[in-house]
Structures are given as C-alpha cells and as structure tokens.
Protein backbone atom coordinates (compact mmCIF):
# COMPACT_ATOMS: atom_id res chain seq x y z
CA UNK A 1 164.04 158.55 -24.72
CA UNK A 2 164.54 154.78 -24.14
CA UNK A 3 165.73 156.33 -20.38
CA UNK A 4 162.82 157.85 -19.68
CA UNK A 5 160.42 155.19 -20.45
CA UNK A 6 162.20 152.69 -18.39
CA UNK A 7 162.26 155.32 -15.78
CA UNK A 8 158.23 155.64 -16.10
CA UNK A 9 158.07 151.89 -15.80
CA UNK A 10 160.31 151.72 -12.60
CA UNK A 11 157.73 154.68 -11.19
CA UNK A 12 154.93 152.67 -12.03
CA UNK A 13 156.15 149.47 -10.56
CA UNK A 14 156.53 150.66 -7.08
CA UNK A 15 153.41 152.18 -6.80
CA UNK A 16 151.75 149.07 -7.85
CA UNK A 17 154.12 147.44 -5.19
CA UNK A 18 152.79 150.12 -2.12
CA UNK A 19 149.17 149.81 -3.64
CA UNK A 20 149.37 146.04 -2.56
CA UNK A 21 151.36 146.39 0.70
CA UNK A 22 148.95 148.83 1.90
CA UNK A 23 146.16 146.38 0.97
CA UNK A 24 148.03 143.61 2.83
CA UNK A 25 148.59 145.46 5.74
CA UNK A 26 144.32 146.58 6.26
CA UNK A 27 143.30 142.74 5.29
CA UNK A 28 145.78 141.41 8.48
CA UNK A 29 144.10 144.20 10.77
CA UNK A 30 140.38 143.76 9.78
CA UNK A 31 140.71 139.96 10.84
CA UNK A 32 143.34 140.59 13.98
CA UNK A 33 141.15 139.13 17.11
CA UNK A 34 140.26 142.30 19.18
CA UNK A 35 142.20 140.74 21.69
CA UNK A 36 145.46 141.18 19.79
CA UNK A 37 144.57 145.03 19.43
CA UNK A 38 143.05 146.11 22.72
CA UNK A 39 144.38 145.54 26.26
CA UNK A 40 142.14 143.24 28.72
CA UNK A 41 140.18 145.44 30.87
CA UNK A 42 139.24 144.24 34.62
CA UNK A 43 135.88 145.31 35.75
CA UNK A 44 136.19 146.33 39.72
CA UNK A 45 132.94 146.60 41.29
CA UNK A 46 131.73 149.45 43.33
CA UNK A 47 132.49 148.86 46.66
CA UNK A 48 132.96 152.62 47.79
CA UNK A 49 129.78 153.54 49.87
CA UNK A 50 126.38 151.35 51.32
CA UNK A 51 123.20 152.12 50.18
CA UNK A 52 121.76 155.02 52.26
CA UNK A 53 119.12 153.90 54.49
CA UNK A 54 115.22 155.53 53.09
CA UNK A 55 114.02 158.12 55.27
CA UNK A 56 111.11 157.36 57.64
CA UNK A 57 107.61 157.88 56.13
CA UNK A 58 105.78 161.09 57.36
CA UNK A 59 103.12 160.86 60.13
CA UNK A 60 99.73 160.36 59.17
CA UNK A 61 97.39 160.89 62.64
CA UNK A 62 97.09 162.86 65.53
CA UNK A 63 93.89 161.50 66.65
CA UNK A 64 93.04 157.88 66.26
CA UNK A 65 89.84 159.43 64.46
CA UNK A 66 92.49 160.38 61.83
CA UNK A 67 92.83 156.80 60.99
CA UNK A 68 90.43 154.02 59.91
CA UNK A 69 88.17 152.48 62.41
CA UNK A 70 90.64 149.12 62.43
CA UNK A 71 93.56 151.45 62.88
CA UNK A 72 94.74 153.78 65.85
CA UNK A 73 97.08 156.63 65.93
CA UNK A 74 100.42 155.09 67.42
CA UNK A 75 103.18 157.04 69.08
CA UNK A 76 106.14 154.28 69.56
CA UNK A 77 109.24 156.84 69.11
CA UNK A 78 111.23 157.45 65.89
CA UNK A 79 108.30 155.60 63.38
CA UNK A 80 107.87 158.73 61.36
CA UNK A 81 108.67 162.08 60.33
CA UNK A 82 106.62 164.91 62.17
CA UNK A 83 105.06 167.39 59.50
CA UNK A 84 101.95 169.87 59.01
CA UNK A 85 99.20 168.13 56.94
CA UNK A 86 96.51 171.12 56.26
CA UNK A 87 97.60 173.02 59.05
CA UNK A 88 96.92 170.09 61.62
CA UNK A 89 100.12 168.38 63.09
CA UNK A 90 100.43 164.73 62.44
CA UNK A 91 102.86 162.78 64.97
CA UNK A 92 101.91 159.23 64.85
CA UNK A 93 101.27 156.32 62.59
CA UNK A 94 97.67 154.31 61.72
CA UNK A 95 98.33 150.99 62.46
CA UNK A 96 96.22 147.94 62.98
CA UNK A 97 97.65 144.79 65.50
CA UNK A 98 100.55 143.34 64.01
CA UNK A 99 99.33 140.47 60.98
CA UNK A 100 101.57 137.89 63.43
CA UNK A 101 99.30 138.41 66.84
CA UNK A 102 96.29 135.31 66.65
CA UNK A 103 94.64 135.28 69.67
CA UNK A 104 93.45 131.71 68.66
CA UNK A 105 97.47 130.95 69.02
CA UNK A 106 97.91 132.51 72.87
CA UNK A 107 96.83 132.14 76.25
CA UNK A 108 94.13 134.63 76.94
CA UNK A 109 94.80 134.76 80.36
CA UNK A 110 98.69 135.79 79.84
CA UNK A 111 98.05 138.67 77.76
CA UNK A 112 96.03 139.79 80.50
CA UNK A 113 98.96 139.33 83.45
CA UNK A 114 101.02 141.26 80.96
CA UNK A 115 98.98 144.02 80.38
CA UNK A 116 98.07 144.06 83.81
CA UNK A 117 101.56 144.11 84.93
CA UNK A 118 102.13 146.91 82.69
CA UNK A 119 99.89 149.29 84.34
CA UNK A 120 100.67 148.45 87.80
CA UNK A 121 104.38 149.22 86.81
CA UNK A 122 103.57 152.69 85.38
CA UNK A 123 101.38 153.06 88.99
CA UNK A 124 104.51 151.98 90.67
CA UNK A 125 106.95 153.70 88.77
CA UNK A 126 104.48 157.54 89.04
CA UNK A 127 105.42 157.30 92.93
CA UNK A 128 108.72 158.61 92.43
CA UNK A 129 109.00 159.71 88.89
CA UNK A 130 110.40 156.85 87.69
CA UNK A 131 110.90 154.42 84.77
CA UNK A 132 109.29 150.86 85.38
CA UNK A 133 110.41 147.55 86.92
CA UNK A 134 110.34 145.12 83.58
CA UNK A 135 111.89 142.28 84.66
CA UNK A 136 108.34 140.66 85.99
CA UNK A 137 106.43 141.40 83.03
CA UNK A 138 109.16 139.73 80.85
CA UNK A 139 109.22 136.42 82.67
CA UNK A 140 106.01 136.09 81.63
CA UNK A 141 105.62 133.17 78.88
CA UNK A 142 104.78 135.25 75.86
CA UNK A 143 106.08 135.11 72.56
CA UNK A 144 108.44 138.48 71.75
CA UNK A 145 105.86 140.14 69.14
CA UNK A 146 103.17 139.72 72.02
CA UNK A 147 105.49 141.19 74.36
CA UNK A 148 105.78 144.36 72.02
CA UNK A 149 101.87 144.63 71.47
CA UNK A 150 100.99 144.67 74.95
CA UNK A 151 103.92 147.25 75.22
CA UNK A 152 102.68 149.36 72.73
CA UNK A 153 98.84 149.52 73.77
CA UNK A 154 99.83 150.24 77.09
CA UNK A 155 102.51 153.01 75.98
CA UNK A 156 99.67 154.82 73.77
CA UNK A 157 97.25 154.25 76.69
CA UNK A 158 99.36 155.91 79.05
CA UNK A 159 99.97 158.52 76.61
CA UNK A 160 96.60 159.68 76.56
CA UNK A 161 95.93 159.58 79.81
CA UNK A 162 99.30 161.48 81.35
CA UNK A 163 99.44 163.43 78.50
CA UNK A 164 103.27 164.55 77.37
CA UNK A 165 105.26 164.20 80.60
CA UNK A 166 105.07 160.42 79.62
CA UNK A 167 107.36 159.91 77.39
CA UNK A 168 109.55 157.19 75.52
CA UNK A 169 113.40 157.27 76.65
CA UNK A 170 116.36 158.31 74.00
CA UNK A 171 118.25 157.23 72.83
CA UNK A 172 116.44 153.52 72.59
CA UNK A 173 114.10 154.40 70.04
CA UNK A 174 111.05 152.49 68.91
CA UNK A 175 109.64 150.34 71.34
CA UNK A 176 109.70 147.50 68.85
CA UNK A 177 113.44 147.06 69.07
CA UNK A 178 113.71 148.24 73.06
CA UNK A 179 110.56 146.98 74.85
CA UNK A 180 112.12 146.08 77.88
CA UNK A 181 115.81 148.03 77.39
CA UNK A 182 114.86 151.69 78.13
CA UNK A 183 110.72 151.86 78.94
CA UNK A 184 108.87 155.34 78.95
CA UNK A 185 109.29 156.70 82.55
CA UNK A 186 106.83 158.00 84.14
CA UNK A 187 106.03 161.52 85.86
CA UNK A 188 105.66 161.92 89.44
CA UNK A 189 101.43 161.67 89.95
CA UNK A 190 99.83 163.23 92.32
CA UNK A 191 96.20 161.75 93.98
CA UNK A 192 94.39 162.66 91.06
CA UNK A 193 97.19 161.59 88.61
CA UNK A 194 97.53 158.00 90.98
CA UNK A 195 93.61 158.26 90.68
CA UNK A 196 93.36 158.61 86.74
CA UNK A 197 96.17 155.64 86.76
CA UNK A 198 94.75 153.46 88.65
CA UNK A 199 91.26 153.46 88.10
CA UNK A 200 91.70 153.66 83.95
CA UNK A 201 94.55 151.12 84.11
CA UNK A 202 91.81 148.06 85.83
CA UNK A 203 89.41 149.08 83.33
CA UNK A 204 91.79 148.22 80.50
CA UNK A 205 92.39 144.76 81.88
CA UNK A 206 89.18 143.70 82.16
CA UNK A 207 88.19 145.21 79.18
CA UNK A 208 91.05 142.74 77.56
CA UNK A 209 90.32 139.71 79.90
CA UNK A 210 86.23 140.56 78.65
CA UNK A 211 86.47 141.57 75.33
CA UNK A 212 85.03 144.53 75.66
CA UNK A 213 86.75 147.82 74.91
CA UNK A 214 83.37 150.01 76.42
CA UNK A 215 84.55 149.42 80.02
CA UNK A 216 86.78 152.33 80.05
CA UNK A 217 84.15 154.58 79.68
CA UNK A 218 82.56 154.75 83.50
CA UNK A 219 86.27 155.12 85.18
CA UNK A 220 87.15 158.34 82.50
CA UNK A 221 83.42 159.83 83.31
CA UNK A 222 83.64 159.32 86.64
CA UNK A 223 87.53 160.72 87.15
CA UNK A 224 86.53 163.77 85.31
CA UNK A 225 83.47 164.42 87.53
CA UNK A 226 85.92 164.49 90.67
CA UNK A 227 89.12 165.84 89.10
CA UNK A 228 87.21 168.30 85.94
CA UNK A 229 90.29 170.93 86.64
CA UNK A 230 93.12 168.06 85.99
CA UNK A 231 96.01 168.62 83.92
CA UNK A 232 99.43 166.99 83.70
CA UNK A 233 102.29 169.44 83.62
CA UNK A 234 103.03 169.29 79.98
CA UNK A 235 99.54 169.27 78.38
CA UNK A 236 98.95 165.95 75.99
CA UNK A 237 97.27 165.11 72.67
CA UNK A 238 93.99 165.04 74.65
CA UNK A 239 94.49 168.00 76.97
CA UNK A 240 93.71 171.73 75.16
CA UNK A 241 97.59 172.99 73.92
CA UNK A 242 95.95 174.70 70.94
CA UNK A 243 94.61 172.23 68.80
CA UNK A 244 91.15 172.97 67.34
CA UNK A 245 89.68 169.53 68.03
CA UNK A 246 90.60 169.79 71.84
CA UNK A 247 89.32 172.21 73.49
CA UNK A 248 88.50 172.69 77.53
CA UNK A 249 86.41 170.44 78.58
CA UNK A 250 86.74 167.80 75.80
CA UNK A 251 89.63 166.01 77.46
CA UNK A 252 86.61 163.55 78.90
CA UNK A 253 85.23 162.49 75.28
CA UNK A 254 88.95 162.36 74.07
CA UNK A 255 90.13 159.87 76.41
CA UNK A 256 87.58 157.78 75.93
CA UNK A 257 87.39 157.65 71.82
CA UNK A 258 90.98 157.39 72.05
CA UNK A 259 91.39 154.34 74.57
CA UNK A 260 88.30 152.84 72.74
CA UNK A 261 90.22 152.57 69.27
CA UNK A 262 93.46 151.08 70.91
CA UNK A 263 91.56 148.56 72.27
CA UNK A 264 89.71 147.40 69.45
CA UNK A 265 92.28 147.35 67.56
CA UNK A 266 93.84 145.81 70.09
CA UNK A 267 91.04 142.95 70.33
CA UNK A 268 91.16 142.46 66.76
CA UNK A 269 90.50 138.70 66.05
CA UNK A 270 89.89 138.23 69.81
C-alpha cells in the first residue's frame, strides 16, 4: 500500500514537472524577436520587362468640318489609329497650332520665306516625281517647332490639293520628329497638276504674309473652270472615291473649305 502511494506521488510529480516545462518553453517563444524565428527576406524589384508604350488614340476627322472651327483635320503620318466612326472613315487628328507658336515672338516675314519655300519645293520636286530639296528651307532662322508648323500646313495643303499620290515617306513617321529627314515626295504633275501647284501654292503665301486665309478662293475657282475634268491618279480626301460628302463636282468647294481651315488655324494669334 505504502508502494503504491509513493508511486502515485512520483506520477504526480513529473507531470507537474512537464506542466511547467511546457509553460517555459511557449513564454521564451511568445517574446523571441521575429527575427530570431524567421529568415531575413530581400525584396528584388521587378526589373523583368518596360512598360508597354499606350497605343495611339483613334482618328477623329476626315474633313476639317469634322473638327471645331479652331481645329483642322491633320494627316502628319502615324498620329492615330484609322477606324469607322458611324460608317464614315476617320484618318486624321483635330488639332489647333501648337500652344508654343506666338506670332508676337517671330519674324513675320520668315514664316513667309518658309512657307514659300515649301511650295516652290513641292513645284520643283512634281517635275520629276520627286521628294523635295530641304536644305534651303532649313537654313532659314526659325525656331524648330516653327519649322514643323510650316511643315505641317504645307503637308495638309498639298494633301488636298494632289490628293493621295502625295504622300508622307516610311519609315520616318510623323513629320514632327522627321521634318526635314524623309519629306512627302511628290507625284509627277502634269500642266494642270504644275497649274493647281503653282497657282494655289502663291495664294497661300500671301494669304500668310496678309492675314487673310480668303485668298485661296479665286486661284481654286478659277483652276477648276479650266481643268473641271482634273484628277490625280490616286483620288484624295477631296476628289469623289466613294465618300458621301464628295461627290463629282464638289472637289471645287472642298478645296477651298479645307485650305480655309488650315489657314486659320494656321493664323491663329496672327
């Protein structure tokens, strides 16, 4: 009996004894630093692949008329994604003069060298089907973001009046970034081609040395009286190639609407 009870006693003392080791033991991990218990980690930041570049926006005009009455429709290549907007194909982008261009902050009378130099290049350049001699035109003393204006009315004036066969060389892109690199050739003219060039391209620099965008008006009229059966080879936004708002006979009142926006816009401030 006496056995048994010391036996019992013995039992009961170790338990006690693993009761309070066991205690021990969660107490000195509850306060271990989490340092002690978890390895450091290194965060490596991602350097695997560059931010993918947004896509373009989509087109917005056809037709300067498309856009507000400070805007015009602008063509300078690879500005926008072509798409179907109510079953009418938009290709260009509104867009005003550039928020940098102050004619209070330029010489009048260079703008007007360079846009005059501009046509006469195209002129030059439609006697062999060729792209245009730019070295002249940038000697002259014009900030870079003038440079690209003048290079930009022209292009969308010369796009109306050649229609499609003018066109901006790949794979240089927008004009902004290649003004002077790869220039839009132009088509071999014939006389009435030379004619619509020539005539049209004197009426836009005076109507920039005058401030007055109404003085391409008599040289269109006056064209289509003598040439009314012209078209270039590859139709144009204002020739008839399907599109409701063009039709035969309306290439007149386009050219002039359209060649009236660019250059108010254009004139903007003048």
């Amino acid at each position: 009996m006496n056995t048994l009870k010391i036996l019992i006693l013995v039992a009961i003392i170790l338990v006690v004894g693993v009761v309070i080791a066991i205690t021990s033991v969660n107490q000195k991990v509850a306060v271990a630093p989490v340092a002690t218990i978890l390895p450091s980690i290194t965060v490596v930041p991602d350097v695997c692949c560059p931010t993918p570049k947004p896509p373009p926006p989509n087109c917005e005009c056809y037709f300067s008329s498309d856009c507000s009455e400070k805007q015009s429709c602008d063509r300078t290549a690879g500005s926008c994604n072509e798409w179907n907007k109510e079953g009418k194909l938009q290709d260009g982008m509104c867009k005003a003069n550039r928020s940098n261009i102050d004619w209070r902050q330029v010489e009048v009378g260079l703008v007007v060298n360079a846009v005059d130099a501009w046509m006469n290049a195209y002129l030059v350049a439609g006697e062999k089907g060729d792209a245009p001699l730019v070295a002249p035109i940038q000697s002259i003393n014009l900030p870079t973001v003038w440079h690209v204006e003048i290079a930009t009315v022209v292009f969308n004036t010369m796009e109306r009046l050649l229609g499609f066969d003018f066109h901006q060389l790949a794979p240089c892109g927008p004009l902004d970034t290649a003004v002077f690199q790869c220039p839009p050739s132009v088509p071999s003219l014939d006389a009435a081609g030379k004619q619509l060039v020539q005539s049209v391209g004197k009426a836009v620099v005076e109507a920039v040395r005058t401030n007055n965008s109404v003085l391409v008006e008599k040289p269109i009229n006056d064209f289509w009286d003598d040439y009314s059966n012209f078209k270039p080879m590859h139709t144009g936004v204002c020739y008839p190639h399907g599109h409701p708002q063009v039709q035969k006979g309306g290439e007149k009142a386009c050219q002039i609407k359209e060649l009236e926006q660019i250059l108010k816009v254009f004139l903007t401030g003048r």
